[in-house]
Protein backbone atom coordinates (compact mmCIF):
# COMPACT_ATOMS: atom_id res chain seq x y z
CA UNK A 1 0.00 0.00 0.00
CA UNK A 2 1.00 3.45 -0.88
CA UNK A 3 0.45 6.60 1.39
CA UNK A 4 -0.78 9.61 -0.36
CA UNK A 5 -2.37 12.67 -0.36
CA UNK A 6 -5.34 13.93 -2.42
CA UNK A 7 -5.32 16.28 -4.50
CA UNK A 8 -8.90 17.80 -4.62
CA UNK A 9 -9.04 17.82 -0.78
CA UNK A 10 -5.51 17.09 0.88
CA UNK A 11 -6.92 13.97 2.55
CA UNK A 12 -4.15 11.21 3.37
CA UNK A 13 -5.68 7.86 1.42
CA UNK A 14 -4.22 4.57 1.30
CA UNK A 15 -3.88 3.23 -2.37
CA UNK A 16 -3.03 0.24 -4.30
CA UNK A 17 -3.03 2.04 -7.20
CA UNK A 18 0.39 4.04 -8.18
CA UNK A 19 -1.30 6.75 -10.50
CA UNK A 20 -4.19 7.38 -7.85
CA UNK A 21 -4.44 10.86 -7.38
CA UNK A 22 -7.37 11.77 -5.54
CA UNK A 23 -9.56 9.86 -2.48
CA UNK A 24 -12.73 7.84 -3.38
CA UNK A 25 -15.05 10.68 -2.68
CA UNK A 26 -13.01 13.46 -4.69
CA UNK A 27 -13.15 10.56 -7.53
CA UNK A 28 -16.46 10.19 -7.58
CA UNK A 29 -17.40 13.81 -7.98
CA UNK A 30 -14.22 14.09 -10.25
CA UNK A 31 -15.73 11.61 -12.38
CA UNK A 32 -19.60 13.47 -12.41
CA UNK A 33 -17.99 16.43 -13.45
CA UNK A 34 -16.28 14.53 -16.44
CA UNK A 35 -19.72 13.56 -17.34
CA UNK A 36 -21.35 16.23 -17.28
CA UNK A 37 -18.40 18.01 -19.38
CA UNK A 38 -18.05 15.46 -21.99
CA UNK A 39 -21.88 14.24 -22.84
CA UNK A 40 -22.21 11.61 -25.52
CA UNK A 41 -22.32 12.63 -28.84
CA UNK A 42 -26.28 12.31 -30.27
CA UNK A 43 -26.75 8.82 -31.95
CA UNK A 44 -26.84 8.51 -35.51
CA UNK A 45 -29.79 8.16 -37.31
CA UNK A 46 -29.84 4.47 -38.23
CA UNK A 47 -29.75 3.73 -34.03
CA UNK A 48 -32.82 6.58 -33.51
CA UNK A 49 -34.59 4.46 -35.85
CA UNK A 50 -33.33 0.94 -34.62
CA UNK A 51 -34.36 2.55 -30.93
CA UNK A 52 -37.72 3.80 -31.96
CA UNK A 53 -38.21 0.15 -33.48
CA UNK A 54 -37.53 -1.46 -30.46
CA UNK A 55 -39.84 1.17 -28.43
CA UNK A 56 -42.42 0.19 -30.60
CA UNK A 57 -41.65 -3.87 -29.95
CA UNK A 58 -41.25 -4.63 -33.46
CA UNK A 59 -38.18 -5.26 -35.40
CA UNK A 60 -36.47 -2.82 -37.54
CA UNK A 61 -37.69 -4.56 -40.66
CA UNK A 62 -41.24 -4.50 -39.49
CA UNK A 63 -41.26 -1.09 -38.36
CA UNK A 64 -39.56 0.17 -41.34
CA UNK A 65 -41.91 -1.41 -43.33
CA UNK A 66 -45.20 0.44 -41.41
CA UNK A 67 -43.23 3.55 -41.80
CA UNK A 68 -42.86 3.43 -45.41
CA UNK A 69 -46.31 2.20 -45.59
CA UNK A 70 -47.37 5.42 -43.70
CA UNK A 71 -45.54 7.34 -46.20
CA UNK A 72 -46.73 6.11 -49.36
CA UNK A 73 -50.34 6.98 -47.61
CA UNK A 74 -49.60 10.32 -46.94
CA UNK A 75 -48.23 10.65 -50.35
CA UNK A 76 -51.16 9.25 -51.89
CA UNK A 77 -53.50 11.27 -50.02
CA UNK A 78 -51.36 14.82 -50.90
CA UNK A 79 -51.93 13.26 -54.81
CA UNK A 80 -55.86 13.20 -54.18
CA UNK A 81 -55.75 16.79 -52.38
CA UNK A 82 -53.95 18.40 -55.48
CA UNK A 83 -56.54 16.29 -58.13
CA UNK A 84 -59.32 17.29 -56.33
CA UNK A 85 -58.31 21.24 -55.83
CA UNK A 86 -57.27 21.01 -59.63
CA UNK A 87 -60.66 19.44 -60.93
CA UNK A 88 -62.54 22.22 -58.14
CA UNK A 89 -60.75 24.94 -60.22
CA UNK A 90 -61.43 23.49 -63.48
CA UNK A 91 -65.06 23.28 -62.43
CA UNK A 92 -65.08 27.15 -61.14
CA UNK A 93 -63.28 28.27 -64.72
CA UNK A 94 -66.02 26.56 -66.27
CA UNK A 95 -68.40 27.98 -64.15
CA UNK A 96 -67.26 32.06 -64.25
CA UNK A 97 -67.15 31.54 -68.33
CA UNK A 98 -71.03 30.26 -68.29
C-alpha cells in the first residue's frame, strides 16, 4: 500500500493504485464532473430508428416497413388533395365563363 495525499481535498488515502491521485469521494465527484463536461455525442440516425423500433416492440424490418407504408399513404393522399383542388378549379373556370 501506498500513502498519499489527495489532490482535490488534501486527505491522506491509502492506495493500491500508483497513478491514484485523488480519495474515493473526490473521484467520484471528479468523475460526475467529467460527465457532465463530456456528454455523448447524439446517436446517428440508423440507431434513432433501430431505438424507436424497439420502443415500438417490433423489429427494424417490421417497423420500417409500417413507416414506409405510412408514407406512401400520406403521399397518396397529398396526390388526391392536389386532383381534387385542380378538378374544383377546373369546375369554377367553367363555371365564371357560363
Amino acid at each position: 500500500m501506498i500513502i498519499k495525499t489527495c489532490v482535490d481535498c488534501g486527505a491522506v488515502i491509502l492506495s493500491n493504485n500508483v497513478t491514484a491521485r485523488r480519495c474515493p469521494v473526490c473521484a467520484e465527484r471528479f468523475a460526475e464532473r467529467v460527465r457532465k463536461k463530456y456528454k455523448n455525442p447524439p446517436a446517428d440516425p440508423l440507431t434513432a430508428d433501430v431505438r424507436k423500433a424497439d420502443a415500438a416492440g417490433k423489429s427494424y424490418g417490421y417497423w420500417r416497413l409500417d413507416e414506409l407504408l405510412k408514407e406512401q399513404k400520406a403521399w397518396e393522399e397529398l396526390d388526391n388533395l392536389i386532383e381534387r383542388n385542380r378538378k374544383r378549379k377546373e369546375h369554377e373556370q367553367q363555371q365564371e365563363k357560363a
